[in-house]
PDB file of N, CA and C in Angstrom:
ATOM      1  N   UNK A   1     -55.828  90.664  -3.793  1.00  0.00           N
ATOM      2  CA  UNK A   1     -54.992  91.858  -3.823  1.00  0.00           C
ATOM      3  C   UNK A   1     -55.760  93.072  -3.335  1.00  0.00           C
ATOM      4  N   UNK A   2     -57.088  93.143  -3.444  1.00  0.00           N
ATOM      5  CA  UNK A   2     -58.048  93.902  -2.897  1.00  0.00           C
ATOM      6  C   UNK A   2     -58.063  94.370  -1.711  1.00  0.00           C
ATOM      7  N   UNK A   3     -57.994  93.135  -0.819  1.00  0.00           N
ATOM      8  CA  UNK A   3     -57.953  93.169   0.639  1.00  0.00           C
ATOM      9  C   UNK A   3     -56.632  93.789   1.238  1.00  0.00           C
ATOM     10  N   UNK A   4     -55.298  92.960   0.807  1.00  0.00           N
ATOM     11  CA  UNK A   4     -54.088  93.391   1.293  1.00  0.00           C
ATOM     12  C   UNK A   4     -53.672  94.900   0.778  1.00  0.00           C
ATOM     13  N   UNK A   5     -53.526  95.371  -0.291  1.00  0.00           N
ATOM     14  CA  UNK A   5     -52.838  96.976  -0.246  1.00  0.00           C
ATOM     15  C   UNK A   5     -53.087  97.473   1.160  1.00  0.00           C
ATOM     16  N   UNK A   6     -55.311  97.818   1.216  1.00  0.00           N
ATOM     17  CA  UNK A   6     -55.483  98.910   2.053  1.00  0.00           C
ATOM     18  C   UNK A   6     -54.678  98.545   3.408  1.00  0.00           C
ATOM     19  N   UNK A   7     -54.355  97.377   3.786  1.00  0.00           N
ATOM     20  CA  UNK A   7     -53.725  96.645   5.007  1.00  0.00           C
ATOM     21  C   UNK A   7     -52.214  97.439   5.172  1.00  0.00           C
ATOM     22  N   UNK A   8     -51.384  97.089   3.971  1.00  0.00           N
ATOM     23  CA  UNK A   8     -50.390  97.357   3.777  1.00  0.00           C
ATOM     24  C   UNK A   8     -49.730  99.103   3.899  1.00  0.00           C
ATOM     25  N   UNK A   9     -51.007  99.224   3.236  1.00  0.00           N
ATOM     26  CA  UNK A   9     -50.796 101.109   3.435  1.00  0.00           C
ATOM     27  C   UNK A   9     -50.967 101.623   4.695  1.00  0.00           C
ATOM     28  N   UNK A  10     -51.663 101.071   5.616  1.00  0.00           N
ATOM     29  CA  UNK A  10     -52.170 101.311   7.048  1.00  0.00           C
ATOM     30  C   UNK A  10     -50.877 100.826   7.847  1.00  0.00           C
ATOM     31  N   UNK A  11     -50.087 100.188   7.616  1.00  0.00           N
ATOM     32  CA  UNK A  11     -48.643  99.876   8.170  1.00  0.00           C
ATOM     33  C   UNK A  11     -47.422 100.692   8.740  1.00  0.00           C
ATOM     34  N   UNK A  12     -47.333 101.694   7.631  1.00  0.00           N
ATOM     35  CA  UNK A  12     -46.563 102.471   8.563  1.00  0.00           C
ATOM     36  C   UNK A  12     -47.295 103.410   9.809  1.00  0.00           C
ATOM     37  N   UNK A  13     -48.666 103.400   9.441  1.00  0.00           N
ATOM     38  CA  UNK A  13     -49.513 104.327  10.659  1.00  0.00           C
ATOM     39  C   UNK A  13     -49.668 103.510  11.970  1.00  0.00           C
ATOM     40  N   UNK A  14     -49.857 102.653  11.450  1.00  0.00           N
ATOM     41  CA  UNK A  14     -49.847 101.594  13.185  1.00  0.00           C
ATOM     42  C   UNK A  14     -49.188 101.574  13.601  1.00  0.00           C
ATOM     43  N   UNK A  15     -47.529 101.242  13.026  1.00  0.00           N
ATOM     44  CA  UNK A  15     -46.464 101.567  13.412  1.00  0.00           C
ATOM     45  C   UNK A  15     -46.577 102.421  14.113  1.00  0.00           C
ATOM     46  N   UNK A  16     -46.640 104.137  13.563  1.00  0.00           N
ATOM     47  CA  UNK A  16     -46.358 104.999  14.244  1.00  0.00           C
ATOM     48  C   UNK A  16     -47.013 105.288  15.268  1.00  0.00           C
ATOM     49  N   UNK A  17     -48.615 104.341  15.077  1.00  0.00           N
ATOM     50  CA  UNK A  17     -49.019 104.875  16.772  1.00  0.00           C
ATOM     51  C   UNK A  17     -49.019 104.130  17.503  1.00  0.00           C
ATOM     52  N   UNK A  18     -48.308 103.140  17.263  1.00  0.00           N
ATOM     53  CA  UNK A  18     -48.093 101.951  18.475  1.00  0.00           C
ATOM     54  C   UNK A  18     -46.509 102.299  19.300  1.00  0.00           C
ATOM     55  N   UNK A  19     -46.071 102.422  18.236  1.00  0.00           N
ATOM     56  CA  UNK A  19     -44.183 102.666  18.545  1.00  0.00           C
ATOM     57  C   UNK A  19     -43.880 104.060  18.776  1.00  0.00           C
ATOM     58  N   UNK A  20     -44.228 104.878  17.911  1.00  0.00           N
ATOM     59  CA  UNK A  20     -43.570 106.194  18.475  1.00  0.00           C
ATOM     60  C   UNK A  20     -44.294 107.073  19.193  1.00  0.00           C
ATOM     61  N   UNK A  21     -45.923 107.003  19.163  1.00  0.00           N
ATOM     62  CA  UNK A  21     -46.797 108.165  19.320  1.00  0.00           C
ATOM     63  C   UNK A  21     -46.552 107.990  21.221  1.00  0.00           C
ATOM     64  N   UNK A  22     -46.928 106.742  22.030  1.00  0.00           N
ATOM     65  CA  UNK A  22     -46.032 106.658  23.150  1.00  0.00           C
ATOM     66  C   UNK A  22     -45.209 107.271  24.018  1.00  0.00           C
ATOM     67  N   UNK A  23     -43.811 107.485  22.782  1.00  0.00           N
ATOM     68  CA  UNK A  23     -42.767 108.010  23.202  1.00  0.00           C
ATOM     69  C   UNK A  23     -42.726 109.282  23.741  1.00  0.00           C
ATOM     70  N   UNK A  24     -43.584 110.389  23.153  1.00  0.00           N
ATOM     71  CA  UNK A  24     -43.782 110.987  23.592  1.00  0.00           C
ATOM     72  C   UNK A  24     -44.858 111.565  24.122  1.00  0.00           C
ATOM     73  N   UNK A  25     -45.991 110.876  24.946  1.00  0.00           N
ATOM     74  CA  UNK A  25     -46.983 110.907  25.539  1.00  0.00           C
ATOM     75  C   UNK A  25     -47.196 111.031  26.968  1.00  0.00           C
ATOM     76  N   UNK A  26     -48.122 111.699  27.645  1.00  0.00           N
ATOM     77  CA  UNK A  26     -48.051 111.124  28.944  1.00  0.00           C
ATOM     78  C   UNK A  26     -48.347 109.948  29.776  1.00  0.00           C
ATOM     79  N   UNK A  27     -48.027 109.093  29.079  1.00  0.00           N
ATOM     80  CA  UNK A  27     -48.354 107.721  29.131  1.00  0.00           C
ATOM     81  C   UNK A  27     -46.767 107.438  29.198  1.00  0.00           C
ATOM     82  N   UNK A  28     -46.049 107.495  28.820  1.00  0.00           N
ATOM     83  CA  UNK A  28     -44.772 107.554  28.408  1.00  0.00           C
ATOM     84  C   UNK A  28     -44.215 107.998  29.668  1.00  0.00           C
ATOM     85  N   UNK A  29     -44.180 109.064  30.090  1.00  0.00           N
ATOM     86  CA  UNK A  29     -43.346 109.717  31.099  1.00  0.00           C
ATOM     87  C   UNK A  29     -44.216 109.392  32.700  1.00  0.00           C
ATOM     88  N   UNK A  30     -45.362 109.215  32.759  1.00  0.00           N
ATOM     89  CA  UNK A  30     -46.244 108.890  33.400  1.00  0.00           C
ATOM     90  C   UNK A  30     -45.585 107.605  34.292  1.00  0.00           C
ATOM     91  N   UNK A  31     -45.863 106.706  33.316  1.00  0.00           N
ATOM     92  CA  UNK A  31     -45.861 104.633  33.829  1.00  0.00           C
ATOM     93  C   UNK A  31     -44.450 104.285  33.462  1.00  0.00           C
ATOM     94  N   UNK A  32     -44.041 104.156  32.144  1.00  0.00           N
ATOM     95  CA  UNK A  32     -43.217 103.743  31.162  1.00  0.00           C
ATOM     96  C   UNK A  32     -41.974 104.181  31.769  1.00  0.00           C
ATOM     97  N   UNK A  33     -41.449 105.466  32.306  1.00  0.00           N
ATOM     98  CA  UNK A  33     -40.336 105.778  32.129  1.00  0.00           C
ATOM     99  C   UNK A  33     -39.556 105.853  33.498  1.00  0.00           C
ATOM    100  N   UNK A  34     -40.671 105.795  34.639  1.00  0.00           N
ATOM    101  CA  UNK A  34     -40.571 105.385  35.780  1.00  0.00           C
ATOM    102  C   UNK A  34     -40.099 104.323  36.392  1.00  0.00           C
ATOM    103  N   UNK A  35     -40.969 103.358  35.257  1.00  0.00           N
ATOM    104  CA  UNK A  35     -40.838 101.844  35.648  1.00  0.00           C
ATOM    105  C   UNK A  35     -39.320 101.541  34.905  1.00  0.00           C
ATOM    106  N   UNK A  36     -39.057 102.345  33.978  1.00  0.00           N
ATOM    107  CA  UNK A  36     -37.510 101.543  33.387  1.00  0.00           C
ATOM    108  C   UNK A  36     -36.181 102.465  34.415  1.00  0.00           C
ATOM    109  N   UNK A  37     -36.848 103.239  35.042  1.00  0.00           N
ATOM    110  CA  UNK A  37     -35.530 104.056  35.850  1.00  0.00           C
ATOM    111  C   UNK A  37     -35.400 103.255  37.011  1.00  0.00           C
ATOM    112  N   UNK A  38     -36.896 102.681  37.868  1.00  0.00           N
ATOM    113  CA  UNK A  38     -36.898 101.905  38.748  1.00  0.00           C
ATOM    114  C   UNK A  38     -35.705 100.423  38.841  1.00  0.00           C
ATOM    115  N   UNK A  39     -35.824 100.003  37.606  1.00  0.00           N
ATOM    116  CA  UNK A  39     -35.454  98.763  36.878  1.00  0.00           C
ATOM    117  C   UNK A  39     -33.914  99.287  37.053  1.00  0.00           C
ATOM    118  N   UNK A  40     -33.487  99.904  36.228  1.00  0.00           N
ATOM    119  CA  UNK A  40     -31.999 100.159  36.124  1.00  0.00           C
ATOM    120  C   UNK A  40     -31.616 100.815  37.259  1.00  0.00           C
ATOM    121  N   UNK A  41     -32.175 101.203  38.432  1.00  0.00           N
ATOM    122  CA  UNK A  41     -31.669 101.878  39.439  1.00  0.00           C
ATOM    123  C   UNK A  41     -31.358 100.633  40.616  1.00  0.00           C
ATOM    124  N   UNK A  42     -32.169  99.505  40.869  1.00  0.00           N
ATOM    125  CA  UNK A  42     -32.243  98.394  40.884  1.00  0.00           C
ATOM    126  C   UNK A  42     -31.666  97.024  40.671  1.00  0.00           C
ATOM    127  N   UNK A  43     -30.957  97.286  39.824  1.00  0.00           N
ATOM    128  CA  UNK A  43     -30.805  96.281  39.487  1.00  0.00           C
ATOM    129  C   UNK A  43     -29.466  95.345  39.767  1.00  0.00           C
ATOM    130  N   UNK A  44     -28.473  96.326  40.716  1.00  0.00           N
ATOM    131  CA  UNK A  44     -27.241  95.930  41.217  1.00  0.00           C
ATOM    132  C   UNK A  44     -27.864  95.092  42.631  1.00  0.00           C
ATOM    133  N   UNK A  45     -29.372  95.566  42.920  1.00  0.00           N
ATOM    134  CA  UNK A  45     -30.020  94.832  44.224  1.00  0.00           C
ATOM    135  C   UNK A  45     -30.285  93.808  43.704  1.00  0.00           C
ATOM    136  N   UNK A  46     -30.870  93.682  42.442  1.00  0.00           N
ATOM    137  CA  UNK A  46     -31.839  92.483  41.702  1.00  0.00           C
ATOM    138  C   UNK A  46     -30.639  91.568  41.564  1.00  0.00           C
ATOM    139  N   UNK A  47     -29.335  91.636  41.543  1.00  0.00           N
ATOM    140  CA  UNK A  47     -28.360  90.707  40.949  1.00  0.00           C
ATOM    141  C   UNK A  47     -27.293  90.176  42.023  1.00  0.00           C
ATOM    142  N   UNK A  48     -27.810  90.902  43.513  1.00  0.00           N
ATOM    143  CA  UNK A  48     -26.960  90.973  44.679  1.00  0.00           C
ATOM    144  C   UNK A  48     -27.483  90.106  45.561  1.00  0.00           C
ATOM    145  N   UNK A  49     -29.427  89.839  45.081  1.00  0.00           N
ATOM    146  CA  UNK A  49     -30.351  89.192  45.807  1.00  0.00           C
ATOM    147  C   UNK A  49     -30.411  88.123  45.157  1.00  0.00           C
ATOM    148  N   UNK A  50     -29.954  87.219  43.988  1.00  0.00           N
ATOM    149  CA  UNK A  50     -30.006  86.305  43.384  1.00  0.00           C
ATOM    150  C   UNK A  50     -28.549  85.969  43.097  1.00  0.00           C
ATOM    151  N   UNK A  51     -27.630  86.149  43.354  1.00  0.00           N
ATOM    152  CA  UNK A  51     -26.453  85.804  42.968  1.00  0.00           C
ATOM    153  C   UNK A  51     -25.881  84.510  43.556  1.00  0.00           C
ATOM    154  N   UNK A  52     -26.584  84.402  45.179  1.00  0.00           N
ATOM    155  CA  UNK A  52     -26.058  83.191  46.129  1.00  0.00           C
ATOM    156  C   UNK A  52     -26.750  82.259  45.377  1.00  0.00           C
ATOM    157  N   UNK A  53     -28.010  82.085  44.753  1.00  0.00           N
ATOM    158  CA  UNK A  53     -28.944  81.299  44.116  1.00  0.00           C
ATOM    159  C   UNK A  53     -28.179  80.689  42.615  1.00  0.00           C
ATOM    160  N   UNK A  54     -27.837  81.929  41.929  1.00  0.00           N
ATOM    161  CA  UNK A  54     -27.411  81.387  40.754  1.00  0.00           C
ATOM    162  C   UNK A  54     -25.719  80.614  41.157  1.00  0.00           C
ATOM    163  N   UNK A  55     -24.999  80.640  42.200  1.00  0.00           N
ATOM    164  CA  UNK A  55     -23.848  79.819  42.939  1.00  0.00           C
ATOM    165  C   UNK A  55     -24.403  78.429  43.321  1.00  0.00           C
ATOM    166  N   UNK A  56     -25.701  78.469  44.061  1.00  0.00           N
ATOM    167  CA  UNK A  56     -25.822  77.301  44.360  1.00  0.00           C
ATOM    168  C   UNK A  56     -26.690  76.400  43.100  1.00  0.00           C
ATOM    169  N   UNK A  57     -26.927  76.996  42.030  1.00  0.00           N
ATOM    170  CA  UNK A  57     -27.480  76.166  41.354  1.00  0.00           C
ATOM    171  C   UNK A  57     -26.342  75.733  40.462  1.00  0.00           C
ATOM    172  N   UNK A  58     -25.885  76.457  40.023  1.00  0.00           N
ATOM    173  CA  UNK A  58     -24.097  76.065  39.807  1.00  0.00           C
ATOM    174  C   UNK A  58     -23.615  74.990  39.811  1.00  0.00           C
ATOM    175  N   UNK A  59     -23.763  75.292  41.321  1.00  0.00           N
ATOM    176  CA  UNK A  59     -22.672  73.817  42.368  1.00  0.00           C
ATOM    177  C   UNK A  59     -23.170  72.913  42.308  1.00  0.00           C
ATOM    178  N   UNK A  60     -24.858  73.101  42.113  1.00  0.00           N
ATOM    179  CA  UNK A  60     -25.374  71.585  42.266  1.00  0.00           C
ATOM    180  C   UNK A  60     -25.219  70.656  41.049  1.00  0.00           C
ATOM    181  N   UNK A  61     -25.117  71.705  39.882  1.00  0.00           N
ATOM    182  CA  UNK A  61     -25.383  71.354  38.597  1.00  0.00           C
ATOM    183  C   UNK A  61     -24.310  71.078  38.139  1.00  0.00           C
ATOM    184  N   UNK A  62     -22.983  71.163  38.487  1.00  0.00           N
ATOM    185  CA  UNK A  62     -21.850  71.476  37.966  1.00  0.00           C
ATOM    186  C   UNK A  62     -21.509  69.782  37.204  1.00  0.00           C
ATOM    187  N   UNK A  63     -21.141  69.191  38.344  1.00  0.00           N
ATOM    188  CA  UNK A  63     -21.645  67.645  37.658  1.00  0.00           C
ATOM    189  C   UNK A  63     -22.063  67.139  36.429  1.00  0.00           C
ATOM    190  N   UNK A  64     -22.918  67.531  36.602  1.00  0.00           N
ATOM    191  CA  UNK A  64     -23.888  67.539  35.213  1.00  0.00           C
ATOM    192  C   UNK A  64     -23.323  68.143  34.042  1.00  0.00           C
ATOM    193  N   UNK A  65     -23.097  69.331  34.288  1.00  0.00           N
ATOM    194  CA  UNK A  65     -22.616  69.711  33.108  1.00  0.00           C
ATOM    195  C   UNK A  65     -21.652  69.310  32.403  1.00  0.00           C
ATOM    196  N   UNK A  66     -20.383  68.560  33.428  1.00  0.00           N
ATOM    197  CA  UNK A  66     -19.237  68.279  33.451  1.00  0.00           C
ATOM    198  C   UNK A  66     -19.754  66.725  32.272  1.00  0.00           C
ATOM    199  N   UNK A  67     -20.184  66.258  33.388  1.00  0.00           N
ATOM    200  CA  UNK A  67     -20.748  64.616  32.370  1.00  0.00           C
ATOM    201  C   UNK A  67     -20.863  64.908  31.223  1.00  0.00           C
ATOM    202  N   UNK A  68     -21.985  65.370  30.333  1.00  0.00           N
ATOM    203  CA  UNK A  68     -22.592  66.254  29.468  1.00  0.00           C
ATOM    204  C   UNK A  68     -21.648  66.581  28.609  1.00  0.00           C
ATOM    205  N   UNK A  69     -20.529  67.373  29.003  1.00  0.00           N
ATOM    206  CA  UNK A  69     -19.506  67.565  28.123  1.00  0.00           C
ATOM    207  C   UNK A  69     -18.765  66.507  27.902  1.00  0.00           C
ATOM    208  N   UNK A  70     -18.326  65.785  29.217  1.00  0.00           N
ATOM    209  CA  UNK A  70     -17.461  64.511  28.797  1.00  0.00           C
ATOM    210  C   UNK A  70     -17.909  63.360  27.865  1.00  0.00           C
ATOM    211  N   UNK A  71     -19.150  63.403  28.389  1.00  0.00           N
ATOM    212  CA  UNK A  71     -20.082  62.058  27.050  1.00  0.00           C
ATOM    213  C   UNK A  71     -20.010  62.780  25.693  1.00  0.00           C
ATOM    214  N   UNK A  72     -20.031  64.468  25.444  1.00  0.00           N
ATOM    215  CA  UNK A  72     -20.291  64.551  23.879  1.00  0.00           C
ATOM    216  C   UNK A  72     -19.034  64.354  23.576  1.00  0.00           C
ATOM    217  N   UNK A  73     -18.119  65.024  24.162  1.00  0.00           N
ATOM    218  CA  UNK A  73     -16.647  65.050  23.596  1.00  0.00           C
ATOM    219  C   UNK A  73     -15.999  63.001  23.230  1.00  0.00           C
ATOM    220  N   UNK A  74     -16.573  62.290  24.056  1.00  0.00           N
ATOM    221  CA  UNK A  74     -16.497  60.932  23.931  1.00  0.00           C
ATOM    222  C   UNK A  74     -17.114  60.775  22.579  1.00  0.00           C
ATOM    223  N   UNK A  75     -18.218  60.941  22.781  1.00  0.00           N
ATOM    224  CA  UNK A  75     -19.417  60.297  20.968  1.00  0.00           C
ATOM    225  C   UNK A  75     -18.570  61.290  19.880  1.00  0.00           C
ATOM    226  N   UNK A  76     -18.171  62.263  19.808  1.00  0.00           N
ATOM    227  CA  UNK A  76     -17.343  63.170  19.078  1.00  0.00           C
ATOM    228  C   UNK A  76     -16.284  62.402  18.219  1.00  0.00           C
ATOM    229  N   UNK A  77     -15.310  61.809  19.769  1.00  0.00           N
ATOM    230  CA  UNK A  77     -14.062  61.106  19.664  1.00  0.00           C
ATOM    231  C   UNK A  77     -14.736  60.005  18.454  1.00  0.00           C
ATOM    232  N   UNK A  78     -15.350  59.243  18.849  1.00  0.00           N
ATOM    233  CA  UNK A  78     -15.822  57.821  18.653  1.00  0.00           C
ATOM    234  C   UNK A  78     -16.526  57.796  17.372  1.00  0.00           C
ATOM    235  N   UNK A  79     -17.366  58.880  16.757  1.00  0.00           N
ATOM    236  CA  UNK A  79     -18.027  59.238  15.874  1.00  0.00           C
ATOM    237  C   UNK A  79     -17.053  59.654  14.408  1.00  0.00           C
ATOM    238  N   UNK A  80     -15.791  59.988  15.038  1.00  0.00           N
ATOM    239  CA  UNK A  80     -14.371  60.143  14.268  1.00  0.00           C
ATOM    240  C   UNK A  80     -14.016  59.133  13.518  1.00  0.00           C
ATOM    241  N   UNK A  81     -13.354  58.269  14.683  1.00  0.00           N
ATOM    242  CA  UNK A  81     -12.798  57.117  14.779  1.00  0.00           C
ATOM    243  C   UNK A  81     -13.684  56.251  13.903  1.00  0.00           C
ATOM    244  N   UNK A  82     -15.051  56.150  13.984  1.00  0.00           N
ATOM    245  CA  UNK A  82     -15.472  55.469  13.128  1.00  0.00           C
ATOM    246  C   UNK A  82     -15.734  55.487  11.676  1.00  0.00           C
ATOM    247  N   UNK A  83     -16.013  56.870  11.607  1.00  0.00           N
ATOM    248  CA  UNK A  83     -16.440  57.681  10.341  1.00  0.00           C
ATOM    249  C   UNK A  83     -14.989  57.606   9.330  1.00  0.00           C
ATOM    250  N   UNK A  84     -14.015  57.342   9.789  1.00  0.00           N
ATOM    251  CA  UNK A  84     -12.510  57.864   9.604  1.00  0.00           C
ATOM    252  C   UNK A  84     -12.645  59.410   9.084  1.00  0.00           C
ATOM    253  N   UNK A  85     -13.028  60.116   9.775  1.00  0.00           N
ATOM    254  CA  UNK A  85     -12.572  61.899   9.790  1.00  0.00           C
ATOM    255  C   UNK A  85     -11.242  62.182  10.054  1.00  0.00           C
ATOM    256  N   UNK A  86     -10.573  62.754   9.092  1.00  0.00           N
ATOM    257  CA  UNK A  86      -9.769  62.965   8.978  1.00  0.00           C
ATOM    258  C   UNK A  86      -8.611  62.233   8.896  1.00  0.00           C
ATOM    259  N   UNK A  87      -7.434  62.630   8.222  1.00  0.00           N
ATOM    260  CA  UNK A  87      -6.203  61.144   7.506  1.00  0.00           C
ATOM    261  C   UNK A  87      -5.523  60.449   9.033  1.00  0.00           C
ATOM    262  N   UNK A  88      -5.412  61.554  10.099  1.00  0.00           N
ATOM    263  CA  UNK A  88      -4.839  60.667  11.085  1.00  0.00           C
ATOM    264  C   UNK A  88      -5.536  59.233  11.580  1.00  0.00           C
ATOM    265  N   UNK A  89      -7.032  59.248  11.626  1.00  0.00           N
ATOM    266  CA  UNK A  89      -7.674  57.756  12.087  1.00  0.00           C
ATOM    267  C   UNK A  89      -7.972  57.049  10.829  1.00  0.00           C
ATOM    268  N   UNK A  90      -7.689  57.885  10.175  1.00  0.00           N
ATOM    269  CA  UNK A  90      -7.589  56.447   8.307  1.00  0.00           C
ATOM    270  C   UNK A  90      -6.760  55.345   8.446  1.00  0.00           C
ATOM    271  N   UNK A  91      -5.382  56.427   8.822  1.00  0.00           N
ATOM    272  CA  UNK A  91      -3.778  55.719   8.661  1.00  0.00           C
ATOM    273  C   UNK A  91      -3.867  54.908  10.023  1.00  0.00           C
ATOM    274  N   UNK A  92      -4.413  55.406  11.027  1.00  0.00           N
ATOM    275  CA  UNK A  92      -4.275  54.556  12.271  1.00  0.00           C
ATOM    276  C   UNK A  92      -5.111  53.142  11.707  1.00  0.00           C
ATOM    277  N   UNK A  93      -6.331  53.096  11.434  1.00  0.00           N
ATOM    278  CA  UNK A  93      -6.806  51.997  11.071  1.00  0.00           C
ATOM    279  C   UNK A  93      -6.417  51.071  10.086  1.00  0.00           C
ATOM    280  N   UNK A  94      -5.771  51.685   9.209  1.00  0.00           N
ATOM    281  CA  UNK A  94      -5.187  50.735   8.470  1.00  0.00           C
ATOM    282  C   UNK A  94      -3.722  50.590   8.261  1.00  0.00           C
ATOM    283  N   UNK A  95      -3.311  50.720   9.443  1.00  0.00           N
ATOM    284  CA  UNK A  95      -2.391  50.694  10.261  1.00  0.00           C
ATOM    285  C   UNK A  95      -2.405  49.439  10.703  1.00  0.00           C
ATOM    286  N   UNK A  96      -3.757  49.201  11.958  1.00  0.00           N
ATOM    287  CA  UNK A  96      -4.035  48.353  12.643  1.00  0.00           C
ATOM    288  C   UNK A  96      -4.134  46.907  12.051  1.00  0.00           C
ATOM    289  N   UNK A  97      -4.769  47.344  10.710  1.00  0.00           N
ATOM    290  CA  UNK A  97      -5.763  45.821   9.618  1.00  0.00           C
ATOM    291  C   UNK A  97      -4.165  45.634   9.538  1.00  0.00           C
ATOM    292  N   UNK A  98      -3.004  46.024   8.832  1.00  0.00           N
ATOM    293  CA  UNK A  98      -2.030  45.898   8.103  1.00  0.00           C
ATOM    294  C   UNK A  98      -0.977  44.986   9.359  1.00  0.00           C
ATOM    295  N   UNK A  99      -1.134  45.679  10.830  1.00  0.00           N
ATOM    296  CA  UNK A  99      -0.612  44.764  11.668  1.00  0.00           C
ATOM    297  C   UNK A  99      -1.465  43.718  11.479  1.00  0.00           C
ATOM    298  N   UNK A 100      -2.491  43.548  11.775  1.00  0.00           N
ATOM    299  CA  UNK A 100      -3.370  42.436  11.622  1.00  0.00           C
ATOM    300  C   UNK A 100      -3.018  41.465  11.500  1.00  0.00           C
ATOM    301  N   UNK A 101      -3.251  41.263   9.584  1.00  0.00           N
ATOM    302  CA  UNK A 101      -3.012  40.650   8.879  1.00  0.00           C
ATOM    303  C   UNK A 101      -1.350  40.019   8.870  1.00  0.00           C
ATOM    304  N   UNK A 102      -0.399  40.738   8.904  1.00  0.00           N
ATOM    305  CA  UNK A 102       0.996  40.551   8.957  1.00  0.00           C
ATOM    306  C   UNK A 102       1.262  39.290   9.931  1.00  0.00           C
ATOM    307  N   UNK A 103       0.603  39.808  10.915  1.00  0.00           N
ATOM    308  CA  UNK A 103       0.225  38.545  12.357  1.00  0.00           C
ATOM    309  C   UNK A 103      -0.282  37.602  12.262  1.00  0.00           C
ATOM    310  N   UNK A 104      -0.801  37.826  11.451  1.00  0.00           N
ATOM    311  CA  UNK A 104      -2.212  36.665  11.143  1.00  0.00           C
ATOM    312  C   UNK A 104      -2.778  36.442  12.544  1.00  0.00           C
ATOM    313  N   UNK A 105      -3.354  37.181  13.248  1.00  0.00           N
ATOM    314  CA  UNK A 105      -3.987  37.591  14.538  1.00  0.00           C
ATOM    315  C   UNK A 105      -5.531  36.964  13.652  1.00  0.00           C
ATOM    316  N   UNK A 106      -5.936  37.429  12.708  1.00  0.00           N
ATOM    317  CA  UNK A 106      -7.579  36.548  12.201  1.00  0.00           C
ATOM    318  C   UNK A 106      -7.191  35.376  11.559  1.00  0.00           C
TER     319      UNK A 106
END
């Protein structure tokens, strides 16, 4: 307990000179505030120059994704059906045994 307080008390000061003292520094207006105006001034280029890229990765991928969904939605189905989730595949299955048997199909 010795060690941690003085740690703990020093917490909000690091804080403040890591996070806020910055903010208003010339360090701040200098590098920092340049580089985020650059960024947002930019960035209709940054999304105009990658946009054909994120289309063709798309297209290539599309497939894939498509499968992907169709196999979970399958194990989903099937994971139902077996589990009997919910009363509709209860009644269907013993539905089925009840034809079954009636048949004497076993």
């Amino acid at each position: 307990a010795g060690l941690i307080k003085p740690i703990l008390m020093r917490v909000p000061i690091i804080i403040s000179d890591t996070l806020i003292k910055p903010l208003y520094s010339g360090l701040f207006n200098s590098i920092i505030l340049p580089i985020g105006i650059l960024l947002w001034n930019t960035s209709d280029l940054f999304a105009k120059t990658f946009e054909p890229f994120i289309r063709l990765f798309t297209l290539l991928f599309e497939p894939c994704i498509n499968c992907f969904r169709l196999s979970s939605l399958k194990q989903i189905n099937e994971q139902q059906l077996d589990n009997g989730d919910g009363y509709h595949h209860m009644e269907q299955k013993l539905l089925v045994n009840y034809l079954i048997r009636r048949n004497k199909f076993i």
